[in-house]
C-alpha atoms as a PDB file:
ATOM      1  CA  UNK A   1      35.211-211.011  26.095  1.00  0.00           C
ATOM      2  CA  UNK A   2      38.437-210.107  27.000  1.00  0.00           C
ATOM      3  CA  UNK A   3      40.874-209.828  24.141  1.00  0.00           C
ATOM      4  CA  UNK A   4      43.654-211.602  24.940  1.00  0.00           C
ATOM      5  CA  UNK A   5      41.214-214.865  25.259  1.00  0.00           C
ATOM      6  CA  UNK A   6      39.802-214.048  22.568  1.00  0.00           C
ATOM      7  CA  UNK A   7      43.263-213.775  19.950  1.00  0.00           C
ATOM      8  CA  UNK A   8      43.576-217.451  22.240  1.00  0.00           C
ATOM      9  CA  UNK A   9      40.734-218.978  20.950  1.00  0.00           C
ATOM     10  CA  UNK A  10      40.898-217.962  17.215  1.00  0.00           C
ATOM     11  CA  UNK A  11      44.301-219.240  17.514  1.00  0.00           C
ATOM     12  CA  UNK A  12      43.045-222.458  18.982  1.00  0.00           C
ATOM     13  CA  UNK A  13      40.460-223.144  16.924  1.00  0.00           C
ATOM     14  CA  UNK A  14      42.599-222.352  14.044  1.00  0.00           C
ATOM     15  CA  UNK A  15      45.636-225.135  15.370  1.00  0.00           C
ATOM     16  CA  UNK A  16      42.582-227.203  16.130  1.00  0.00           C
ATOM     17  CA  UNK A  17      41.036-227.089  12.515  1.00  0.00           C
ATOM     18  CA  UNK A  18      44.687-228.050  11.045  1.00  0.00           C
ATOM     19  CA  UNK A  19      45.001-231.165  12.960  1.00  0.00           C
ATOM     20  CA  UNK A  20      41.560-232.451  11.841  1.00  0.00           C
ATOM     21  CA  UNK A  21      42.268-235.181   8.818  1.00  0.00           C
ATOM     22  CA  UNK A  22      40.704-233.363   5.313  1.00  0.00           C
ATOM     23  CA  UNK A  23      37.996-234.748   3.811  1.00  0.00           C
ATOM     24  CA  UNK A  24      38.101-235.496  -0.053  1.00  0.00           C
ATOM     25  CA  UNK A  25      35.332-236.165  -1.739  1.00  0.00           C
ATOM     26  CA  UNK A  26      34.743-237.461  -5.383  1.00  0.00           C
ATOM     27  CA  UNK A  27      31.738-235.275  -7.045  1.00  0.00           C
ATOM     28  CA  UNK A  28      30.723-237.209  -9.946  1.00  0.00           C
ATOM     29  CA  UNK A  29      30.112-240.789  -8.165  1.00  0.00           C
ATOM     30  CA  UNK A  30      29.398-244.386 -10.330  1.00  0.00           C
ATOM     31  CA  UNK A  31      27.412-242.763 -12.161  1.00  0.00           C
ATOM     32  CA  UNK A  32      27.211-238.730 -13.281  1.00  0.00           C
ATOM     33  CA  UNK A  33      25.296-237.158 -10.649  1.00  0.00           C
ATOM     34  CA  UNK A  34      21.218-237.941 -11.457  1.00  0.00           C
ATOM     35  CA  UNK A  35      18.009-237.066  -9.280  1.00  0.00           C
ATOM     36  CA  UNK A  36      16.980-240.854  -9.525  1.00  0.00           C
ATOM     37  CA  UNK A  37      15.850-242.743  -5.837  1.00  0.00           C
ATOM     38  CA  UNK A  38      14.578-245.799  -5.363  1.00  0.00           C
ATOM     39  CA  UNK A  39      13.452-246.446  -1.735  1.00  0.00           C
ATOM     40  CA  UNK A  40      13.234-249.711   0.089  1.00  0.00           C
ATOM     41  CA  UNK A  41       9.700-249.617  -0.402  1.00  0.00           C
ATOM     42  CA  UNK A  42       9.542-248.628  -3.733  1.00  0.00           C
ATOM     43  CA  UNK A  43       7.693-250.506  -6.638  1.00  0.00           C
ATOM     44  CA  UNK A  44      10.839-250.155  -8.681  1.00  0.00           C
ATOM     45  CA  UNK A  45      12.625-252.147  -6.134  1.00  0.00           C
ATOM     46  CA  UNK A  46      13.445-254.978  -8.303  1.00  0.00           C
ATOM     47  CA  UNK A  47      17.212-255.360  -7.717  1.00  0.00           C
ATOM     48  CA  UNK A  48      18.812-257.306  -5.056  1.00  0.00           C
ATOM     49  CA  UNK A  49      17.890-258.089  -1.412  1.00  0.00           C
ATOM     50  CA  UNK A  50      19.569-256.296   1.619  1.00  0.00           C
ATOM     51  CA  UNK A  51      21.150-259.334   2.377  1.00  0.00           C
ATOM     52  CA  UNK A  52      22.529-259.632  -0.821  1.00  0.00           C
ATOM     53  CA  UNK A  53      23.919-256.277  -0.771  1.00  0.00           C
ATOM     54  CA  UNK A  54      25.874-257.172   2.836  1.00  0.00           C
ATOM     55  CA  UNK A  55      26.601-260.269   1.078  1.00  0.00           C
ATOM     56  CA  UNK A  56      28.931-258.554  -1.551  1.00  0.00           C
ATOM     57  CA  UNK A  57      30.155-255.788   0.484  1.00  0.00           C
ATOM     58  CA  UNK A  58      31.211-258.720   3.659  1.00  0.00           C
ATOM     59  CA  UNK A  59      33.674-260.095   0.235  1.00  0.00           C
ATOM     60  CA  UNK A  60      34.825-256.764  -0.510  1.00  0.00           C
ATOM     61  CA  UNK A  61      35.353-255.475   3.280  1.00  0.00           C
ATOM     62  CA  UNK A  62      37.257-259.511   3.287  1.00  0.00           C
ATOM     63  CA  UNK A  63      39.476-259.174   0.295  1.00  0.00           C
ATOM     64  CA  UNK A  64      40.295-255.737  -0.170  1.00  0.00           C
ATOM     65  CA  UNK A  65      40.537-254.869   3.702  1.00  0.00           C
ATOM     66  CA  UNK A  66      43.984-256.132   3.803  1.00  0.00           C
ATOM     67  CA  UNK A  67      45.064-254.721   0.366  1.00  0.00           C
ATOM     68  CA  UNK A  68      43.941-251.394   1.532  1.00  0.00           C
ATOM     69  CA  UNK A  69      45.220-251.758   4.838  1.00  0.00           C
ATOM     70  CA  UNK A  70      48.967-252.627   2.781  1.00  0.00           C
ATOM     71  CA  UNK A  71      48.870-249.715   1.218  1.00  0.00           C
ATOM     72  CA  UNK A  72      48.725-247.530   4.770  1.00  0.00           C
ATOM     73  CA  UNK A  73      44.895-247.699   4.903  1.00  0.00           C
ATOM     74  CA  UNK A  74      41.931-248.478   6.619  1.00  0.00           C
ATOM     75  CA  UNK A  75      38.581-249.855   4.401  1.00  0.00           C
ATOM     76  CA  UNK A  76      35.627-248.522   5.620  1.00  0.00           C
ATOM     77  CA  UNK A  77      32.501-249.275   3.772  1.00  0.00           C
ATOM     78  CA  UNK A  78      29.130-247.222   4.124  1.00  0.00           C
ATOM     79  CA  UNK A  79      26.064-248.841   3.495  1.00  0.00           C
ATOM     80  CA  UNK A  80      23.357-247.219   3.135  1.00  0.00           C
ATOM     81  CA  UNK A  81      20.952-249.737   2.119  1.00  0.00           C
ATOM     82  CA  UNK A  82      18.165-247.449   3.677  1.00  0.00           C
ATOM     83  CA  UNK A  83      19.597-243.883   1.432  1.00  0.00           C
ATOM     84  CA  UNK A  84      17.269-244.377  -1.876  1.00  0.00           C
ATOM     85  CA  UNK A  85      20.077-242.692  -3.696  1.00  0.00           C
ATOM     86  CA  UNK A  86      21.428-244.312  -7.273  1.00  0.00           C
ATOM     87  CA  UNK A  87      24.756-244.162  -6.977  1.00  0.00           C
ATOM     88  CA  UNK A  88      28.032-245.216  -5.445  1.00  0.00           C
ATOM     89  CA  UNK A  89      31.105-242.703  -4.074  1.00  0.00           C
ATOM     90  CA  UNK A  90      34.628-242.961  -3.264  1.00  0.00           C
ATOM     91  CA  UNK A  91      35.886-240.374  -0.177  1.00  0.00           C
ATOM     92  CA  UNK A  92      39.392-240.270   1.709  1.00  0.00           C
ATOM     93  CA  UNK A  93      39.357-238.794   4.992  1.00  0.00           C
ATOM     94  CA  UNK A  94      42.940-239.111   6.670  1.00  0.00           C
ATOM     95  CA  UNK A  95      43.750-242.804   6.133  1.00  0.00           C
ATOM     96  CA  UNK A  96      40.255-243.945   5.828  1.00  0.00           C
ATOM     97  CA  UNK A  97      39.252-244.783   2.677  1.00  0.00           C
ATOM     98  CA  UNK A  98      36.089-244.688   1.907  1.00  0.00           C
ATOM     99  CA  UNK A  99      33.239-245.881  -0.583  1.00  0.00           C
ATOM    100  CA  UNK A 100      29.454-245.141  -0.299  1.00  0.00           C
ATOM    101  CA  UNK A 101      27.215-247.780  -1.246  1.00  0.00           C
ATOM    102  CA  UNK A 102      23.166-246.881  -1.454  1.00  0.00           C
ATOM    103  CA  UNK A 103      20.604-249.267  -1.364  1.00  0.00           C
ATOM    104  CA  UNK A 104      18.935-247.292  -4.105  1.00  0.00           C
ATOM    105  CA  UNK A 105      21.516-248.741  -6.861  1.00  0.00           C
ATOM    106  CA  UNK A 106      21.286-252.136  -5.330  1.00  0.00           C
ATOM    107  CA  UNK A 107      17.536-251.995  -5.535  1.00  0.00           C
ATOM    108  CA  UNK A 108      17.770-250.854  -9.305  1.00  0.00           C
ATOM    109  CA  UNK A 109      16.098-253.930 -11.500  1.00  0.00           C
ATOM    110  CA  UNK A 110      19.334-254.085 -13.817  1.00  0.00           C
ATOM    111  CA  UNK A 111      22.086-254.295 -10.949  1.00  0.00           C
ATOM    112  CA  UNK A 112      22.780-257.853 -10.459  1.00  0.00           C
ATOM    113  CA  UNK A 113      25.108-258.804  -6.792  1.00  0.00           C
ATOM    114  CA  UNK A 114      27.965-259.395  -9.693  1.00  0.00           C
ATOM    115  CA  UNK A 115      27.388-255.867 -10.964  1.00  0.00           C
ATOM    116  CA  UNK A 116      27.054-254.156  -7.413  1.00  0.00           C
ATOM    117  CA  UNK A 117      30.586-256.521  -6.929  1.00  0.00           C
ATOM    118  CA  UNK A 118      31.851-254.487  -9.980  1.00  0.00           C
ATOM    119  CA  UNK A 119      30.601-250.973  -8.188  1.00  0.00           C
ATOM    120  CA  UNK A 120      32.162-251.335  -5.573  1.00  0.00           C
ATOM    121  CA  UNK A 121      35.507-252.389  -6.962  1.00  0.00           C
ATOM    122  CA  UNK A 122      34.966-249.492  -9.134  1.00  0.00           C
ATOM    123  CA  UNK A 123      34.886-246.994  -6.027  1.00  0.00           C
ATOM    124  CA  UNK A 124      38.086-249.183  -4.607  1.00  0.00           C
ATOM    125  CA  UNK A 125      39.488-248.380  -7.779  1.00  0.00           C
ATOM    126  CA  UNK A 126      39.638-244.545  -7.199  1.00  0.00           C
ATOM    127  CA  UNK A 127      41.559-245.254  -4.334  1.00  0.00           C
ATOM    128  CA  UNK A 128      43.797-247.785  -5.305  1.00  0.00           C
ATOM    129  CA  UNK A 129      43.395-248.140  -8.998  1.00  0.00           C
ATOM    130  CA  UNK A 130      46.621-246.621  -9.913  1.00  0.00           C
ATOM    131  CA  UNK A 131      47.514-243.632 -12.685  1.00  0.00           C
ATOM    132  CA  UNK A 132      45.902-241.806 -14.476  1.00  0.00           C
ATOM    133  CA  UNK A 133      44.577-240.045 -12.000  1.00  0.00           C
ATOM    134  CA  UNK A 134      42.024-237.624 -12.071  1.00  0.00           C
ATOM    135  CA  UNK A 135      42.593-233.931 -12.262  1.00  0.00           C
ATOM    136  CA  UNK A 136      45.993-234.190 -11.304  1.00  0.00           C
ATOM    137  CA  UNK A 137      44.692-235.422  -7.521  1.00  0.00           C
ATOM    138  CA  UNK A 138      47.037-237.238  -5.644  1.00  0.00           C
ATOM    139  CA  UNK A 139      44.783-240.546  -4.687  1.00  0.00           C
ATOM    140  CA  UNK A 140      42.104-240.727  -7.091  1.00  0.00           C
ATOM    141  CA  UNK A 141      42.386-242.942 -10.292  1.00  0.00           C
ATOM    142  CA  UNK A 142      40.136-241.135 -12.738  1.00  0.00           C
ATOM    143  CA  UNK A 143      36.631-242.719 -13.801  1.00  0.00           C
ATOM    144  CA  UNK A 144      37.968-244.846 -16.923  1.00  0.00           C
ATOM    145  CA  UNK A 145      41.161-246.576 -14.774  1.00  0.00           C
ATOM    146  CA  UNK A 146      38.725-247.423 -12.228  1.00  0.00           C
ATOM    147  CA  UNK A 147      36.345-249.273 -13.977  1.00  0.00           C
ATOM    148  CA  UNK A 148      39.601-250.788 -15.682  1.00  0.00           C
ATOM    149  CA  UNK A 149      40.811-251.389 -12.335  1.00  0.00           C
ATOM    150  CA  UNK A 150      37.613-252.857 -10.858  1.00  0.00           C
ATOM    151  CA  UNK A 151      37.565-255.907 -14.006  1.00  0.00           C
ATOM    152  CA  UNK A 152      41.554-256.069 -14.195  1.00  0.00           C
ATOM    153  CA  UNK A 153      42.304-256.824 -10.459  1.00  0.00           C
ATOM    154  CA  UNK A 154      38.995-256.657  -8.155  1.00  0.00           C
ATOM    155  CA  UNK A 155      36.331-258.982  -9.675  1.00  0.00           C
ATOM    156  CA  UNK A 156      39.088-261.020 -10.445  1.00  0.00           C
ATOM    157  CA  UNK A 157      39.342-261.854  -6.830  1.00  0.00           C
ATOM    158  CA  UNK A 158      36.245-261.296  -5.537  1.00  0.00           C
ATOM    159  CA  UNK A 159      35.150-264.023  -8.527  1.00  0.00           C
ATOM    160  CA  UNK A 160      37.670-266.482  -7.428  1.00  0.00           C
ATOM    161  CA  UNK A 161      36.310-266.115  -3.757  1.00  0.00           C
ATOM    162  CA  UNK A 162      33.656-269.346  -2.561  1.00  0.00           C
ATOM    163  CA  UNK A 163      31.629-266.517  -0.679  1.00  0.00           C
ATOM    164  CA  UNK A 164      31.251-264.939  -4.504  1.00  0.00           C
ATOM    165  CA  UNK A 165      29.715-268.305  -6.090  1.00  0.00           C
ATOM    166  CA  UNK A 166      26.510-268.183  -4.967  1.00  0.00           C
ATOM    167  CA  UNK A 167      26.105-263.959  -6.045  1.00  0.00           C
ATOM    168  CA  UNK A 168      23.168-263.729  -8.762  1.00  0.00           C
ATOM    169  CA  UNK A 169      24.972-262.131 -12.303  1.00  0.00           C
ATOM    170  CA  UNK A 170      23.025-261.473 -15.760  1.00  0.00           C
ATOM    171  CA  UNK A 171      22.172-264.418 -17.757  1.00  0.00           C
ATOM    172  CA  UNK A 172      21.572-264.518 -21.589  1.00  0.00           C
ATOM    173  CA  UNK A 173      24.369-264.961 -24.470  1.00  0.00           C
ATOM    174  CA  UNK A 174      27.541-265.382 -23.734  1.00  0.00           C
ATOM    175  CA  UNK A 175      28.946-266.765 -26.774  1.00  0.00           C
ATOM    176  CA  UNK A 176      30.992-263.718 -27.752  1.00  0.00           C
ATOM    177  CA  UNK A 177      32.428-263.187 -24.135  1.00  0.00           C
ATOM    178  CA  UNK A 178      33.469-266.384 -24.030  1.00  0.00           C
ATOM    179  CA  UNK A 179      35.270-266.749 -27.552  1.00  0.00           C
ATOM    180  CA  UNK A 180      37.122-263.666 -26.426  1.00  0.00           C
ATOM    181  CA  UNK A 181      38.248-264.859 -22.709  1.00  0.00           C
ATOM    182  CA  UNK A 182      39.127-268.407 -23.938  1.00  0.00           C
ATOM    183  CA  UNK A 183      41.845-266.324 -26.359  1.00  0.00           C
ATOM    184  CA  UNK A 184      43.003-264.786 -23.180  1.00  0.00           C
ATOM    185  CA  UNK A 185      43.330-267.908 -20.778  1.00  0.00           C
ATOM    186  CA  UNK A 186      44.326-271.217 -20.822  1.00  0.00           C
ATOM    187  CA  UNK A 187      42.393-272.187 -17.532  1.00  0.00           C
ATOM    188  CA  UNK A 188      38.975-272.923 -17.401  1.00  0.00           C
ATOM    189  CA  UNK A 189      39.047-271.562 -14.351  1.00  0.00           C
ATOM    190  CA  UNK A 190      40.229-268.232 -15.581  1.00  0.00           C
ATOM    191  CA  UNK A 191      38.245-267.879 -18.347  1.00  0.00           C
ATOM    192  CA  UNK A 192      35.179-268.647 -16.743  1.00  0.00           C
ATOM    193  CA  UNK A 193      36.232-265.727 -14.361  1.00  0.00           C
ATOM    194  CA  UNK A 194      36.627-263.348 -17.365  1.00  0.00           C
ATOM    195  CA  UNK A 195      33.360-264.154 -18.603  1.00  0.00           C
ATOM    196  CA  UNK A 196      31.908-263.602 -15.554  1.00  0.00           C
ATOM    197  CA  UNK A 197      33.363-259.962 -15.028  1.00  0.00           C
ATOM    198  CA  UNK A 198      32.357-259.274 -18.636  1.00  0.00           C
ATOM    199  CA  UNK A 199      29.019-259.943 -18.012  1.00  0.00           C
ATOM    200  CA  UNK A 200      28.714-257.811 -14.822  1.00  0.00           C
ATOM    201  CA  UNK A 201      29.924-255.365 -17.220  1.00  0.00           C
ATOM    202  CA  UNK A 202      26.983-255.649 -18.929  1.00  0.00           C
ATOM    203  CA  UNK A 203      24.729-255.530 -16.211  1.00  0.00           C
ATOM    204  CA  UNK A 204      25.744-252.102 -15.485  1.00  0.00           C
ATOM    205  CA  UNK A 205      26.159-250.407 -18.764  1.00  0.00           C
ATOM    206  CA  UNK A 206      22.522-251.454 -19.158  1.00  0.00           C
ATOM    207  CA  UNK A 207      21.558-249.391 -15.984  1.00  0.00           C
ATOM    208  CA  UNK A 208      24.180-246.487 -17.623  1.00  0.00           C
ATOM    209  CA  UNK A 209      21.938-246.774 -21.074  1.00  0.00           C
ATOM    210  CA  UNK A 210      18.862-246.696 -19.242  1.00  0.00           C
ATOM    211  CA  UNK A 211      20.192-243.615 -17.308  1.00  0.00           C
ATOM    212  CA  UNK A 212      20.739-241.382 -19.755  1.00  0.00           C
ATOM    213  CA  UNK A 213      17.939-242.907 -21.988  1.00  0.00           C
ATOM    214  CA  UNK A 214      20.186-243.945 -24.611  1.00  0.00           C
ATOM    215  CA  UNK A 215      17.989-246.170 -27.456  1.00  0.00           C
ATOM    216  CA  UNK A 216      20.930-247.786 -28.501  1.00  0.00           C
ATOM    217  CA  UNK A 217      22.186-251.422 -26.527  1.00  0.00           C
ATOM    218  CA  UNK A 218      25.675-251.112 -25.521  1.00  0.00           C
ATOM    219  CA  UNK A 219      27.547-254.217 -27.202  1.00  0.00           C
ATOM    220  CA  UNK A 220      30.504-256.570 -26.373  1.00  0.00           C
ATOM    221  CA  UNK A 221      31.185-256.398 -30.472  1.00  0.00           C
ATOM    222  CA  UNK A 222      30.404-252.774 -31.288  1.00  0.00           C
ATOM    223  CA  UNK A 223      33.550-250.628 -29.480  1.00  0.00           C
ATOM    224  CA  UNK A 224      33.046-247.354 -29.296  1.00  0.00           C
ATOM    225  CA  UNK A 225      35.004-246.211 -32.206  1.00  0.00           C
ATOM    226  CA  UNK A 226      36.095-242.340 -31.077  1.00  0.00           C
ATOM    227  CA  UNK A 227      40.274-241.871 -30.104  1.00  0.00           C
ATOM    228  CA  UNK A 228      40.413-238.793 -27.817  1.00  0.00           C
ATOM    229  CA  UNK A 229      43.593-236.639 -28.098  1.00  0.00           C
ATOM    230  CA  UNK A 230      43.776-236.513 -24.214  1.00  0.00           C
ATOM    231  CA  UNK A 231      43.189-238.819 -21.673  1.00  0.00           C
ATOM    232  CA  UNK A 232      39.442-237.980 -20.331  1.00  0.00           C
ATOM    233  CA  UNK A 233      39.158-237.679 -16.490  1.00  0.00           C
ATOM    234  CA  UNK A 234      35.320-237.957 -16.156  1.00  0.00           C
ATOM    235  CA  UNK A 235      32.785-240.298 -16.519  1.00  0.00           C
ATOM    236  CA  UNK A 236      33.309-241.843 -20.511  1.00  0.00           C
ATOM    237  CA  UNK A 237      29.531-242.739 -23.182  1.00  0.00           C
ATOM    238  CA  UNK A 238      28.072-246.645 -22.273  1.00  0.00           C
ATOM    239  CA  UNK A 239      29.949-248.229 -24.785  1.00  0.00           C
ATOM    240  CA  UNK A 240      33.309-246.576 -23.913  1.00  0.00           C
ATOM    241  CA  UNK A 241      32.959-247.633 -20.271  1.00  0.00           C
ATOM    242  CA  UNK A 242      31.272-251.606 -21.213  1.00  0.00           C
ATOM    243  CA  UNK A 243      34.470-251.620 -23.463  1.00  0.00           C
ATOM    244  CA  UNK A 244      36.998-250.604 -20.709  1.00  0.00           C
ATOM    245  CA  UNK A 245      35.519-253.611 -18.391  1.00  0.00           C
ATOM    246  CA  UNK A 246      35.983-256.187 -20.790  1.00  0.00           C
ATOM    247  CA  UNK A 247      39.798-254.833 -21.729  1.00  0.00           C
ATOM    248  CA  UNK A 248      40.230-255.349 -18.018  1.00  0.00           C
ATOM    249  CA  UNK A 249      38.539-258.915 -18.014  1.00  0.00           C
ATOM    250  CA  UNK A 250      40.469-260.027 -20.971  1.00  0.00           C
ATOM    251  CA  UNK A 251      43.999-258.441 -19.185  1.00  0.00           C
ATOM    252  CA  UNK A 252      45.923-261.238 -18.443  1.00  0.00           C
ATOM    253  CA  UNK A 253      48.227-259.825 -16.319  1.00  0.00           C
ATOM    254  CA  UNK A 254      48.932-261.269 -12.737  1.00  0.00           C
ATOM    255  CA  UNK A 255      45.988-260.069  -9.992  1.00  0.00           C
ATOM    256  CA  UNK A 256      48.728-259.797  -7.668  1.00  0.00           C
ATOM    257  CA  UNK A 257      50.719-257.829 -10.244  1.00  0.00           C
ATOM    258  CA  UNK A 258      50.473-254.098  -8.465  1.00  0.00           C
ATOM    259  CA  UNK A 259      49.472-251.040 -10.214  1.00  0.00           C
ATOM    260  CA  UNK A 260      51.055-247.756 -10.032  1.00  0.00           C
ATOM    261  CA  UNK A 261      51.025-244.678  -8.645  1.00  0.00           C
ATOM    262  CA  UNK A 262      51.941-242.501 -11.055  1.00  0.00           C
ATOM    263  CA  UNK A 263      52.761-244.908 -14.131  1.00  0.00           C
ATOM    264  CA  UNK A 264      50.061-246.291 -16.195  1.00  0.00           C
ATOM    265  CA  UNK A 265      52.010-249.251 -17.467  1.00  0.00           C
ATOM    266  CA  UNK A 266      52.684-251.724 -14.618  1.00  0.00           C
ATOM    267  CA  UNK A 267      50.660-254.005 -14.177  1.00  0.00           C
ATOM    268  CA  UNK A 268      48.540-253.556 -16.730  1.00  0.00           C
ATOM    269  CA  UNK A 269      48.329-254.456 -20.074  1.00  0.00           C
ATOM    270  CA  UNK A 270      50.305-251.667 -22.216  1.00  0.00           C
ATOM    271  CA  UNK A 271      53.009-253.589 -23.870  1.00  0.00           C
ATOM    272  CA  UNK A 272      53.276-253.471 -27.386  1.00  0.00           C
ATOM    273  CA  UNK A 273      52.920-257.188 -27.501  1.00  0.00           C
ATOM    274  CA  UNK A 274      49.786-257.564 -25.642  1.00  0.00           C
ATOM    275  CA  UNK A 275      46.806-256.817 -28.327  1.00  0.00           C
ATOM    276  CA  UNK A 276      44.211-257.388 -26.032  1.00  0.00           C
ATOM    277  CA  UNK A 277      43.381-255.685 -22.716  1.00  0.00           C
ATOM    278  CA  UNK A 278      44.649-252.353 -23.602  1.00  0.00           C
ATOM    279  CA  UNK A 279      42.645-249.555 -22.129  1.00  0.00           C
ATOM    280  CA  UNK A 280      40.087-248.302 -24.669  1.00  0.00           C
ATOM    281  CA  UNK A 281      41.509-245.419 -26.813  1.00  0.00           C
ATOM    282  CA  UNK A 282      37.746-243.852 -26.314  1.00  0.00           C
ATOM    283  CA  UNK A 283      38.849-242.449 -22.915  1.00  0.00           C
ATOM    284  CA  UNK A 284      42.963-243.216 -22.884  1.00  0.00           C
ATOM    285  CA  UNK A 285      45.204-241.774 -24.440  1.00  0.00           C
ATOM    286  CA  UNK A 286      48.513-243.399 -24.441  1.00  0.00           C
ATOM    287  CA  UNK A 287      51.841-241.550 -23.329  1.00  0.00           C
ATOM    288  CA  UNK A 288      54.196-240.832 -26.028  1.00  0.00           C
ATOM    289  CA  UNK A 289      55.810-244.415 -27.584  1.00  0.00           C
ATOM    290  CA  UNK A 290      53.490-246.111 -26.073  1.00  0.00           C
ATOM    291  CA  UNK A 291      50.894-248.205 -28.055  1.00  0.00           C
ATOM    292  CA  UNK A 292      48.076-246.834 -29.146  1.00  0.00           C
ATOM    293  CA  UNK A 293      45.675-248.953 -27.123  1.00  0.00           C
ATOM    294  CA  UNK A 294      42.652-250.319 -28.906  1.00  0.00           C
ATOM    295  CA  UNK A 295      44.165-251.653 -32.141  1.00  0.00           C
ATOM    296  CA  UNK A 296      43.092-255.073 -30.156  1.00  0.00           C
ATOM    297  CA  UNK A 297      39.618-254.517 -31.460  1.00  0.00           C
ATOM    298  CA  UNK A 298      40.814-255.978 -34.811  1.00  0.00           C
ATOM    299  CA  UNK A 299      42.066-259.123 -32.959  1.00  0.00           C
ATOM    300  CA  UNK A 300      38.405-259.627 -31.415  1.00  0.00           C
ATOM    301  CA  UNK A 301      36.609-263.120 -32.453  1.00  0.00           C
ATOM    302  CA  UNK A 302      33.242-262.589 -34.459  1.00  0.00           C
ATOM    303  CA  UNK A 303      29.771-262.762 -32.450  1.00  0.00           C
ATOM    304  CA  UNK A 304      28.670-266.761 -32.340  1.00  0.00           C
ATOM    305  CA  UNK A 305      25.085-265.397 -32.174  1.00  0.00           C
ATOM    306  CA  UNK A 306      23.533-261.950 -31.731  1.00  0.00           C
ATOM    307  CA  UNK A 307      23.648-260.539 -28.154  1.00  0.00           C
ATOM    308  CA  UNK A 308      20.371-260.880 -26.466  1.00  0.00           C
ATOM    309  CA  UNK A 309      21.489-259.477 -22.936  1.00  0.00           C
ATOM    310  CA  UNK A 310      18.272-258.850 -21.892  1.00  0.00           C
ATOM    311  CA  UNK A 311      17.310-261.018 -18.987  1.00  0.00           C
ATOM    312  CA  UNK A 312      18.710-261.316 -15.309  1.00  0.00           C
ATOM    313  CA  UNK A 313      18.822-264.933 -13.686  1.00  0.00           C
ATOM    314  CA  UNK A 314      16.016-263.295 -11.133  1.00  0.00           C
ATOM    315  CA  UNK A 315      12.467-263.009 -12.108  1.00  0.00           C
ATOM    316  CA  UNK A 316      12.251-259.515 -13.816  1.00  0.00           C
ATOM    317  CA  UNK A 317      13.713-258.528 -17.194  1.00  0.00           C
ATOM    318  CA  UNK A 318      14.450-254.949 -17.520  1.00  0.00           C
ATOM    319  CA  UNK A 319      11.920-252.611 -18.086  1.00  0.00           C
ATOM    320  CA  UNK A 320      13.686-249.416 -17.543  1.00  0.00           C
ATOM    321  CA  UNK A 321      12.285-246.176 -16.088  1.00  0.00           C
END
């Protein structure tokens, strides 16, 4: 080849691979990367239907398509109810921002169409979920403000939408949940909303538990009792994360209240006068004069009854792996 073309085409190629949007991709996922698949034909299948699944993701694509498209993107949901794969990811690829949904999570006997609601406002989260980010990147909220996100602002409106009333979500006692959201709220409305989220809360730290084989139940009125010195960027134990979703359900701040970018405190709750619906001090650690952000767990009403999450509104309880 002649040289001259050649020096051309390396520099072409090289102008041609600087145009092309990046791609950035999260590695850990919903949950921490795991060999688990459950294929449509699977015996384990015992989660929801695929028309369930397009069910949730049509509210999410019809709420959060204009939120993302206000912050100068475009929503673009994958689903790949055919990929066995359990798990969910968050990718940005030029202004396209991405989450990958897999049938394999859906089909997963403890994921309820509230709790793949609360996945995928957990993957919306990375994107828009505000600070802290993770690892310093400049788009992705890190694993614990997403799942604080997806209760604080998502399944708040995904819950308030008709198209969500019919969704199937874990049944069993409530009684603590709702002693806690009725503190929070003044509107039925609101705190039946709260309760809700909570729940789907539930429903996936049961799948986390069952993940990692953990013996122990995660609890609504057990917190996770560790305080890190620095904020944690990763993935945080089952309690720590079922924790962080019910700060965010109990959170009263305004849905429409927006996050930020690179400051934890708006729209959240961070003030020293809210005790309730700080992020839990098991993955957060506060900035400097801030408070210290789960001192709310002495404000938290007594259990009414033991927990007995253990049975979906469907026709399985969990069994596990």
């Amino acid at each position: 080849m002649n040289r001259k073309v050649l020096v051309f085409s390396v520099a072409a190629a090289i102008v041609a691979l600087s145009i092309v949007p990046s791609a950035v991709s999260l590695d850990e996922g919903f949950l921490p990367p795991n060999d688990m698949s459950i294929p449509v034909d699977s015996l384990q299948a015992k989660g929801i239907t695929e028309k369930q699944f397009n069910d949730v993701m049509d509210q999410i694509q019809s709420l959060y398509g204009p939120v993302v498209a206000a912050h100068g993107g475009t929503l673009v949901i994958k689903r790949r109810w055919d990929n066995g794969m359990v798990n969910a990811y968050a990718e940005r690829i030029g202004s396209d921002y991405i989450i990958h949904m897999y049938g394999g999570l859906a089909r997963h006997e403890a994921v309820t169409q509230d709790g793949m609601a609360l996945v995928a406002c957990h993957e919306l989260g990375h994107h828009i979920g505000g600070a802290p980010k993770k690892w310093g990147n400049d788009w992705a909220s890190n694993e614990g403000q997403a799942d604080y996100f997806a209760n604080l602002k998502c399944l708040r409106r995904v819950f308030a939408s008709p198209g969500a009333a019919s969704f199937t979500r874990l049944a069993g006692e409530e009684d603590w949940a709702r002693a806690a959201c009725q503190k929070s709220y003044s509107q039925p409305v609101d705190r039946d909303i709260c309760v809700r989220a909570s729940m789907a809360g539930m429903s996936v730290t049961t799948l986390m538990r069952m993940r990692r084989n953990e013996a122990e139940l995660p609890r609504f009125e057990t917190p996770d009792p560790n305080v890190v010195s620095e904020t944690i960027d990763l993935h945080p134990g089952t309690q720590c994360r079922l924790d962080t979703y019910v700060a965010g359900s109990l959170c009263a701040r305004p849905v429409d209240e927006e996050v930020s970018e690179s400051d934890p405190a708006p729209g959240t709750c961070t003030r020293s006068e809210e005790r309730v619906g700080l992020r839990p001090r098991c993955w957060y650690k506060p900035p400097a004069g801030k408070p210290v952000g789960f001192a709310e767990v002495a404000a938290r009403p007594a259990p009414r009854a033991p927990a007995l999450m253990s049975v979906l509104n469907q026709a399985n309880p969990w069994k596990g792996f």
